[in-house]
PDB file of N, CA and C in Angstrom:
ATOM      1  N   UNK A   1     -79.545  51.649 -62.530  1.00  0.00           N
ATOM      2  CA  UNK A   1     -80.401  52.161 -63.564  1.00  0.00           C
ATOM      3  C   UNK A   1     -81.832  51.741 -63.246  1.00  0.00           C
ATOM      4  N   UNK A   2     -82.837  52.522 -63.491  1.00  0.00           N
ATOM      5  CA  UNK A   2     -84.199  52.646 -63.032  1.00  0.00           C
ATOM      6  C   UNK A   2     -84.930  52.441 -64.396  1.00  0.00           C
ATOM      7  N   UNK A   3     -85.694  51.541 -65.254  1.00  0.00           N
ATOM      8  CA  UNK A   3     -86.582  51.533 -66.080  1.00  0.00           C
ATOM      9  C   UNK A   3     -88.360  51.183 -65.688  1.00  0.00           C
ATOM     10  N   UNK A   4     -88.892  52.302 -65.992  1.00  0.00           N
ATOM     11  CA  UNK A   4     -90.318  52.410 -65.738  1.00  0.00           C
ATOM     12  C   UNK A   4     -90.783  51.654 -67.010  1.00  0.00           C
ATOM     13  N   UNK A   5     -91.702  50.827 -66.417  1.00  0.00           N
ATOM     14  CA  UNK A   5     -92.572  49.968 -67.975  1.00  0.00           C
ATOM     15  C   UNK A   5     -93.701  50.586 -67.578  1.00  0.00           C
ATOM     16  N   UNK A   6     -93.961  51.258 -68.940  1.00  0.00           N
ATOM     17  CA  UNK A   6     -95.387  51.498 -69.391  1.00  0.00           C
ATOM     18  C   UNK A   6     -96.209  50.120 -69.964  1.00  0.00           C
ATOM     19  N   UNK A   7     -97.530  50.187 -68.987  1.00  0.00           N
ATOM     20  CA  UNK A   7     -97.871  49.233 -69.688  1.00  0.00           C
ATOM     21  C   UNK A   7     -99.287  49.664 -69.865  1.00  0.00           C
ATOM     22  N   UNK A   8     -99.383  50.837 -70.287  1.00  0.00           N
ATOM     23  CA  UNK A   8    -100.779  50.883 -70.468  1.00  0.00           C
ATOM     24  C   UNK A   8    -101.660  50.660 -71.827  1.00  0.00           C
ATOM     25  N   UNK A   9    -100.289  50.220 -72.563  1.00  0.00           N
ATOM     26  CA  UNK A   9    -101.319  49.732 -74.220  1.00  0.00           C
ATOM     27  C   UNK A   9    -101.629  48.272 -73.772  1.00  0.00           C
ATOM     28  N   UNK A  10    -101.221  47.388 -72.847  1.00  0.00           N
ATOM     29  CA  UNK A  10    -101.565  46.222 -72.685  1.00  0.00           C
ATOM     30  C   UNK A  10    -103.228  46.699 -72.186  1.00  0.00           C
ATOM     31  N   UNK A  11    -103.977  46.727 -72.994  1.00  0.00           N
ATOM     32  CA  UNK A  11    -105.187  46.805 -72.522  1.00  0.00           C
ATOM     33  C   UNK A  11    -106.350  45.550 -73.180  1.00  0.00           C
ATOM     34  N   UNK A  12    -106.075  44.472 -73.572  1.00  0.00           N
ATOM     35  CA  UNK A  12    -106.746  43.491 -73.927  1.00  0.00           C
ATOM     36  C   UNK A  12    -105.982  41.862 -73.054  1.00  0.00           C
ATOM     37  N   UNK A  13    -106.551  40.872 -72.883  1.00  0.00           N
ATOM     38  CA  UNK A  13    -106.053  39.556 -72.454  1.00  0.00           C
ATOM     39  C   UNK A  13    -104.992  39.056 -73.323  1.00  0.00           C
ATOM     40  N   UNK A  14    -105.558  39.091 -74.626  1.00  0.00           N
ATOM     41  CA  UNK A  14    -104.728  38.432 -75.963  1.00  0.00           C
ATOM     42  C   UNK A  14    -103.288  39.595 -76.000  1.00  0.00           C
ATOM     43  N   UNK A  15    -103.404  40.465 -75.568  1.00  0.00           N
ATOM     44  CA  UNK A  15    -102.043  41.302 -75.813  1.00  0.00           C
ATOM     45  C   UNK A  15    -101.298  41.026 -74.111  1.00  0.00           C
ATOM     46  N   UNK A  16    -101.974  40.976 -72.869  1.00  0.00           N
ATOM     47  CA  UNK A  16    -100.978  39.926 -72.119  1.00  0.00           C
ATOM     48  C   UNK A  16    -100.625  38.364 -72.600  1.00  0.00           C
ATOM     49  N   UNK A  17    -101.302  37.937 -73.209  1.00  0.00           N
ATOM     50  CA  UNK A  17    -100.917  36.384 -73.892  1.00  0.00           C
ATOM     51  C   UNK A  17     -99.706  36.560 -74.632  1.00  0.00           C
ATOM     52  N   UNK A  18     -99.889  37.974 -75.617  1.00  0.00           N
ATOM     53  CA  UNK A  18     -98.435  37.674 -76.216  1.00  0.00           C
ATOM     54  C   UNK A  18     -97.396  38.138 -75.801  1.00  0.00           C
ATOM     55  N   UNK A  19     -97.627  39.340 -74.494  1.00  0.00           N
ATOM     56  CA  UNK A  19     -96.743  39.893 -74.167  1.00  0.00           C
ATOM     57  C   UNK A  19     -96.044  38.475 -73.529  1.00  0.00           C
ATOM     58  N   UNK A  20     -96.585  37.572 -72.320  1.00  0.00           N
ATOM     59  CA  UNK A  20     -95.925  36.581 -71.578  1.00  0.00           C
ATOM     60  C   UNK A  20     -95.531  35.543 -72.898  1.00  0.00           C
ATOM     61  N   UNK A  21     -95.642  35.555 -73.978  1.00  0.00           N
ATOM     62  CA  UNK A  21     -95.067  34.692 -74.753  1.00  0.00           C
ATOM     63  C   UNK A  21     -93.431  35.158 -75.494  1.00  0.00           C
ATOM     64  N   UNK A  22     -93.823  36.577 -75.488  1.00  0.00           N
ATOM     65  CA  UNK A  22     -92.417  37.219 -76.074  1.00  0.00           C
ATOM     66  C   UNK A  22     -91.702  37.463 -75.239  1.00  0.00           C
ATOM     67  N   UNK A  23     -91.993  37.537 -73.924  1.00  0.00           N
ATOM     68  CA  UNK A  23     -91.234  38.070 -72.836  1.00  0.00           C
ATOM     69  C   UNK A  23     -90.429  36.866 -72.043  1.00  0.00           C
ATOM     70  N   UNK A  24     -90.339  35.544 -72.447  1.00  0.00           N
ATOM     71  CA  UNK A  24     -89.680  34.762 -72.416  1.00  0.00           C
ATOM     72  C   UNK A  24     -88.052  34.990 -71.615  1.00  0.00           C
ATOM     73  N   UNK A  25     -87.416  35.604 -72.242  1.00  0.00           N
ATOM     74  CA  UNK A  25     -85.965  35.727 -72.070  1.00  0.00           C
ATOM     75  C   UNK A  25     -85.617  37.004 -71.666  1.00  0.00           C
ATOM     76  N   UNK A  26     -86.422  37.673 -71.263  1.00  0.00           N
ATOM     77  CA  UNK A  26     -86.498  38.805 -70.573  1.00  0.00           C
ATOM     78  C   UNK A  26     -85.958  38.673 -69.236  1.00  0.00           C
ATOM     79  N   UNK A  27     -85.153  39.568 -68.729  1.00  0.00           N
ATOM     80  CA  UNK A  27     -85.016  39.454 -67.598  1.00  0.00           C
ATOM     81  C   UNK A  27     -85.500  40.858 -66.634  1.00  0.00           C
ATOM     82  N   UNK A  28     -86.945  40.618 -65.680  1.00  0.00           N
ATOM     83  CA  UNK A  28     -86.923  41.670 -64.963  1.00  0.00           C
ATOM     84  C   UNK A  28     -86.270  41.912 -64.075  1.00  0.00           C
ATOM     85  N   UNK A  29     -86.159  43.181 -63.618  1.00  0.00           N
ATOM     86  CA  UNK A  29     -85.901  43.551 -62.049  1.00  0.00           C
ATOM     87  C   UNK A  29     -86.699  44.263 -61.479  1.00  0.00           C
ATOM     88  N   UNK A  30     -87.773  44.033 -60.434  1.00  0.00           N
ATOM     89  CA  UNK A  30     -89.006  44.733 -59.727  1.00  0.00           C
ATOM     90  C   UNK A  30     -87.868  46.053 -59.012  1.00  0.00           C
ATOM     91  N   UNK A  31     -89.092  47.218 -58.894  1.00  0.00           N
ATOM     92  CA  UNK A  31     -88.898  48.242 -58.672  1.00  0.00           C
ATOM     93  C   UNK A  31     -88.435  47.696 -56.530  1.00  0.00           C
ATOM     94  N   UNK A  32     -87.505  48.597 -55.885  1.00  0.00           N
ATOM     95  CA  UNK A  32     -87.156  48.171 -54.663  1.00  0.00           C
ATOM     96  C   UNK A  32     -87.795  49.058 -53.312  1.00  0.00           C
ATOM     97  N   UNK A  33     -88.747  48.757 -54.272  1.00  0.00           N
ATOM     98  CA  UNK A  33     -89.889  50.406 -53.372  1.00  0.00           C
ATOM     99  C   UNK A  33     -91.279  49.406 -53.484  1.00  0.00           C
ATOM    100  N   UNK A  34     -91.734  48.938 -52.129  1.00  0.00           N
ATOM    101  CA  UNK A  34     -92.817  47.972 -51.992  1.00  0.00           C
ATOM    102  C   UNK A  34     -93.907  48.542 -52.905  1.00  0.00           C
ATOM    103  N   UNK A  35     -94.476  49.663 -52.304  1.00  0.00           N
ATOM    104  CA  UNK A  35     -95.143  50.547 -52.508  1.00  0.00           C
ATOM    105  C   UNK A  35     -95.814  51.196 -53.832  1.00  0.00           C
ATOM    106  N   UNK A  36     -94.706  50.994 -54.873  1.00  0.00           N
ATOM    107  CA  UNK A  36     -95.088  51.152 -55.792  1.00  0.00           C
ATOM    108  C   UNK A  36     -94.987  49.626 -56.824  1.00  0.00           C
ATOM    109  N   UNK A  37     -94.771  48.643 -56.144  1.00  0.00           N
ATOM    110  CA  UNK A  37     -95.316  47.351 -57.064  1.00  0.00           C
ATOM    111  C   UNK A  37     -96.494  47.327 -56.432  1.00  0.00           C
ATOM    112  N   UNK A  38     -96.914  47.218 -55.001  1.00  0.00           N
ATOM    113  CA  UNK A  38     -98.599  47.124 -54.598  1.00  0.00           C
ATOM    114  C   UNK A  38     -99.550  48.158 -55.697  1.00  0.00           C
ATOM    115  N   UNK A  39     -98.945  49.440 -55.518  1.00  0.00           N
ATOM    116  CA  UNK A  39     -99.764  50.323 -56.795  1.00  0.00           C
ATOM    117  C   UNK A  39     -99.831  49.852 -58.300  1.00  0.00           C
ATOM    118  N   UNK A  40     -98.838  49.535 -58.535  1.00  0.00           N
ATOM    119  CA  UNK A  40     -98.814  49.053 -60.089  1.00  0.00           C
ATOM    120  C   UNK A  40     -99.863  47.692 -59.992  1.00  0.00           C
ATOM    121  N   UNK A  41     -99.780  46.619 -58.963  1.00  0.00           N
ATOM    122  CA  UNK A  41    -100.628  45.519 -59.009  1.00  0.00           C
ATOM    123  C   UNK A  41    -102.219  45.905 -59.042  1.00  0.00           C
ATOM    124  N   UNK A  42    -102.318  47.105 -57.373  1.00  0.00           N
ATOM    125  CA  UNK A  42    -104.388  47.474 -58.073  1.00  0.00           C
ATOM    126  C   UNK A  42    -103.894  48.099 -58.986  1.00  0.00           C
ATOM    127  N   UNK A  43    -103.498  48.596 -59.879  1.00  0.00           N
ATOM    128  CA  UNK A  43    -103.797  49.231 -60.954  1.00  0.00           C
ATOM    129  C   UNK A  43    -104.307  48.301 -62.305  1.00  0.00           C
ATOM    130  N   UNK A  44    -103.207  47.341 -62.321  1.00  0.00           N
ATOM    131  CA  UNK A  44    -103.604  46.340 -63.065  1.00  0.00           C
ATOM    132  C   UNK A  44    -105.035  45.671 -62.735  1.00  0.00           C
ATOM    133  N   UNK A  45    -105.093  45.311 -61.636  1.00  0.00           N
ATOM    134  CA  UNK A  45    -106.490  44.766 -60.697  1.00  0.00           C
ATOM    135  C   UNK A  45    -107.485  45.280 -61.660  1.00  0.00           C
ATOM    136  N   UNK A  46    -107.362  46.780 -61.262  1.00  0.00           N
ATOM    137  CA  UNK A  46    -108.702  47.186 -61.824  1.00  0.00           C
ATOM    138  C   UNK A  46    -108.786  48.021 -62.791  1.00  0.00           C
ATOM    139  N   UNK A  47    -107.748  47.793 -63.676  1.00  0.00           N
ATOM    140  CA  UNK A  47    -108.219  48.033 -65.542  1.00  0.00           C
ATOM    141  C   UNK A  47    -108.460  47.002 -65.821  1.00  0.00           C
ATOM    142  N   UNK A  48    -108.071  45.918 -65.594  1.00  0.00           N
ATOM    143  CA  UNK A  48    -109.285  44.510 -66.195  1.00  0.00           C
ATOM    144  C   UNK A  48    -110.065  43.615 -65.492  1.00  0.00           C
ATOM    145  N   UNK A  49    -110.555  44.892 -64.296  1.00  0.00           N
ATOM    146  CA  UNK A  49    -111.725  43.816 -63.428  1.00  0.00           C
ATOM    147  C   UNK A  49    -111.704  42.562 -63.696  1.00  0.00           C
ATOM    148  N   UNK A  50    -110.348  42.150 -62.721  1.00  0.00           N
ATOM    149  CA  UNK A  50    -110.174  41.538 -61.627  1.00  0.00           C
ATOM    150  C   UNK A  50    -111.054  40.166 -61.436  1.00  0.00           C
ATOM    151  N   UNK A  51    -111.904  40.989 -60.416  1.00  0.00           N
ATOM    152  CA  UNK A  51    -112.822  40.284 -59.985  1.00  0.00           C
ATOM    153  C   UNK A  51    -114.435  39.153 -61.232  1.00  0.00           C
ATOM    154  N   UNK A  52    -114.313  39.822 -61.681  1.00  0.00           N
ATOM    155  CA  UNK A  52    -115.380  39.536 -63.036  1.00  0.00           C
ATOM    156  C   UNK A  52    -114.665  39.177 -64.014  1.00  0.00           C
ATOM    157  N   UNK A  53    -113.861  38.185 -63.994  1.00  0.00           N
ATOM    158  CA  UNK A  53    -113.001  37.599 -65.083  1.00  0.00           C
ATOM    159  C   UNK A  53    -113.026  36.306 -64.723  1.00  0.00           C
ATOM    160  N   UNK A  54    -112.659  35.187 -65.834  1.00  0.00           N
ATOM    161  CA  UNK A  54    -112.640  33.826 -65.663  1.00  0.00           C
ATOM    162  C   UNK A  54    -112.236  33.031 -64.873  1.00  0.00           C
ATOM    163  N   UNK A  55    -111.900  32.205 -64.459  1.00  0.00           N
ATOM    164  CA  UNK A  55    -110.988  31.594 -64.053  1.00  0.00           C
ATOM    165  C   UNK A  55    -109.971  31.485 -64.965  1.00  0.00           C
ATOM    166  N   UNK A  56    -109.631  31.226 -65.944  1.00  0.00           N
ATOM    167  CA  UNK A  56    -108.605  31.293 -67.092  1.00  0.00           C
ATOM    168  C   UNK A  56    -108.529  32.489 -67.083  1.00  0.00           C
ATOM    169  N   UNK A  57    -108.967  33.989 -67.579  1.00  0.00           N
ATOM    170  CA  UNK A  57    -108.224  34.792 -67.501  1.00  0.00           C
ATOM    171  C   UNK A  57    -107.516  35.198 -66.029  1.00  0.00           C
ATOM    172  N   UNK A  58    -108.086  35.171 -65.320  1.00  0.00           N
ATOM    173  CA  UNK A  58    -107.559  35.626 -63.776  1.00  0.00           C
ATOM    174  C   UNK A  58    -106.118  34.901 -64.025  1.00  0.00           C
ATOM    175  N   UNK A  59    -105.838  33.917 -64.665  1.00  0.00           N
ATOM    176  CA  UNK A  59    -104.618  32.871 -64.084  1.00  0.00           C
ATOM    177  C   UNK A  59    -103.680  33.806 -65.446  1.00  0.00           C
ATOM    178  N   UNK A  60    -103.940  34.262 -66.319  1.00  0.00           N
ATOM    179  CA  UNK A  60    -103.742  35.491 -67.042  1.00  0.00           C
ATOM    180  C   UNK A  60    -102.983  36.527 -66.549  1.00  0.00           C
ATOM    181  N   UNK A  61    -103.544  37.188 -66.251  1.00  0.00           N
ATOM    182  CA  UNK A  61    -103.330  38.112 -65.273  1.00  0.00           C
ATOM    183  C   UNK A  61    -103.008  37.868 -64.076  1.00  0.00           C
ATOM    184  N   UNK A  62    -102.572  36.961 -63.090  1.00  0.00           N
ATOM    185  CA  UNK A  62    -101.708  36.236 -62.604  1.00  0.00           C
ATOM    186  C   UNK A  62    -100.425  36.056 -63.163  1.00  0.00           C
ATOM    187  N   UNK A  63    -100.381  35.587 -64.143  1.00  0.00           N
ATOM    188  CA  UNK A  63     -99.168  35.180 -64.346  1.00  0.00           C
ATOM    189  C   UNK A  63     -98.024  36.445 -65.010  1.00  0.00           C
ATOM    190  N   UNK A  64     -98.894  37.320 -65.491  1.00  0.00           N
ATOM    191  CA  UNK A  64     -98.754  38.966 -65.958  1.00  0.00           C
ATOM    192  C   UNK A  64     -97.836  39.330 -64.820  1.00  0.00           C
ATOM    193  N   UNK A  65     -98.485  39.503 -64.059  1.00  0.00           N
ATOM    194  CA  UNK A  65     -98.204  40.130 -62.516  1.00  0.00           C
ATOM    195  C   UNK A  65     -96.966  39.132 -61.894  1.00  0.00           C
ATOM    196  N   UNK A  66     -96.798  37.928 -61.879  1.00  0.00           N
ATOM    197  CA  UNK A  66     -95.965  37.479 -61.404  1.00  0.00           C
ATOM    198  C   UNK A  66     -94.511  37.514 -62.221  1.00  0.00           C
ATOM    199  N   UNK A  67     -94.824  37.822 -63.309  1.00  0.00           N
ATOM    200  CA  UNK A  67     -93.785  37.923 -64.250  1.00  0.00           C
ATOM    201  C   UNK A  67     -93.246  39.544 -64.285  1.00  0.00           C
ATOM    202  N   UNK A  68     -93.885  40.221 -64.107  1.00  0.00           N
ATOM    203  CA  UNK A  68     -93.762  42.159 -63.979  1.00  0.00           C
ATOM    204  C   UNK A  68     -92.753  41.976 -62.977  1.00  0.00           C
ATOM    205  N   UNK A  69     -93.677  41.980 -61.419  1.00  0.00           N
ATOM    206  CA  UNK A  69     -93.090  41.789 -60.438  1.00  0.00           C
ATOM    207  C   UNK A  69     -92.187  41.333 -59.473  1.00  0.00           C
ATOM    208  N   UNK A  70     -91.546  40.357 -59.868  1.00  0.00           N
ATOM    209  CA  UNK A  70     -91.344  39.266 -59.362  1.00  0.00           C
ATOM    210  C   UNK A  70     -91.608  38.394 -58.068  1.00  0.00           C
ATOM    211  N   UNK A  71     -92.853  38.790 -57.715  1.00  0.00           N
ATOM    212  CA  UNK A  71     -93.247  38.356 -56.547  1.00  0.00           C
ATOM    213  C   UNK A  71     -93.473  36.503 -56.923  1.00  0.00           C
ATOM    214  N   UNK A  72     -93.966  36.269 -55.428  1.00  0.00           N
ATOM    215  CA  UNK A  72     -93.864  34.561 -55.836  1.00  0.00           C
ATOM    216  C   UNK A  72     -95.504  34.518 -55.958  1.00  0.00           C
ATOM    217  N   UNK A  73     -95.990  33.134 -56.613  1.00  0.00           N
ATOM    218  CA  UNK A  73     -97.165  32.737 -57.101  1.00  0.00           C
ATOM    219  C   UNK A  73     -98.365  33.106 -54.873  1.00  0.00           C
ATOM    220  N   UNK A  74     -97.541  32.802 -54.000  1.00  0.00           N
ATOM    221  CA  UNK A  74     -98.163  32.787 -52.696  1.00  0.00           C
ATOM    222  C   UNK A  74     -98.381  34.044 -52.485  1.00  0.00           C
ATOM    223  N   UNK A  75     -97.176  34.598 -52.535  1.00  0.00           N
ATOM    224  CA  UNK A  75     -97.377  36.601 -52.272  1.00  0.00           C
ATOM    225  C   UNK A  75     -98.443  37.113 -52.753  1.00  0.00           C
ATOM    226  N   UNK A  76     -98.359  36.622 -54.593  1.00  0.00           N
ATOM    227  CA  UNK A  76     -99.554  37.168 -55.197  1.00  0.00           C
ATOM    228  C   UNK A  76    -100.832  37.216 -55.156  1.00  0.00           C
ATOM    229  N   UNK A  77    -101.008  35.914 -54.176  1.00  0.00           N
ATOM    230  CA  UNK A  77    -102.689  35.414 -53.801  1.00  0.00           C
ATOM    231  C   UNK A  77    -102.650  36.298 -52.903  1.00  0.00           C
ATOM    232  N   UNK A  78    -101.972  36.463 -51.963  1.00  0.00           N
ATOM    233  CA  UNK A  78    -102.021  37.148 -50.377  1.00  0.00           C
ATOM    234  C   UNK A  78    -102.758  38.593 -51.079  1.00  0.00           C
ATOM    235  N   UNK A  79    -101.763  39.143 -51.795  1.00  0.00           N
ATOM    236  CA  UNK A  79    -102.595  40.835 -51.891  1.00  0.00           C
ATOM    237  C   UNK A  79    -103.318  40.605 -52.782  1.00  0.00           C
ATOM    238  N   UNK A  80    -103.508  39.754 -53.876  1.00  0.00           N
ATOM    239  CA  UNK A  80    -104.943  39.971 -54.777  1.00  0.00           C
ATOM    240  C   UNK A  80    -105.887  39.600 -53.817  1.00  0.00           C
ATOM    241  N   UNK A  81    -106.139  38.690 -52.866  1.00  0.00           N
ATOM    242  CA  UNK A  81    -107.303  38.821 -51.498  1.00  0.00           C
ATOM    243  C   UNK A  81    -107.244  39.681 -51.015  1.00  0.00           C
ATOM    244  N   UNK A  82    -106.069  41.102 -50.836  1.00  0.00           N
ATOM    245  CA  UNK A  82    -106.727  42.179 -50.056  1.00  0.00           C
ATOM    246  C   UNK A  82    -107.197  42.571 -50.811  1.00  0.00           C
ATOM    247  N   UNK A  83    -106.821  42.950 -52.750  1.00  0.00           N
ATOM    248  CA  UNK A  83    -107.619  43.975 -53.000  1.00  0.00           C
ATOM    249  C   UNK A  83    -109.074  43.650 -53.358  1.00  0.00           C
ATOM    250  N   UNK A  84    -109.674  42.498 -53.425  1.00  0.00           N
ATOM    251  CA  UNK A  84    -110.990  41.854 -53.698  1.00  0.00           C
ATOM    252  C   UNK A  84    -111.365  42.060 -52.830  1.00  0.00           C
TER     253      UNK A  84
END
């Protein structure tokens, strides 16, 4: 079974804050197509510029992404440096 998450109402920090707070006991499974978690990641990248964000939010949105995806905290640095 294939479930697509929309996540395009997550469009504020405070609504990833609560999403990673409710999403606790969730269990994902990343899509098995590289290709489209790299797309879903710039996508995220750059609806909340990324780059021009805190250090606290970046770790935000970090942890968003590591939790979507299931990539590991190292993977995730690797391609957020390509897409910057």
């Amino acid at each position: 079974m294939v479930i697509d998450m929309n996540d395009s109402k997550l469009v504020t920090l405070e609504q990833i804050r609560g999403f990673l707070a409710g999403a606790v006991d969730l269990g994902f499974t990343a899509s098995a197509d590289p290709a489209a978690r790299y797309g879903f990641i710039k996508r995220v990248l750059k609806r909340f510029k990324y780059p021009l964000q805190s250090k606290a939010h970046r770790g935000v949105i970090r942890s968003y992404l590591q939790r979507v995806t299931g990539y590991s905290r190292a993977q995730l640095t690797r391609l957020i440096a390509q897409y910057v």
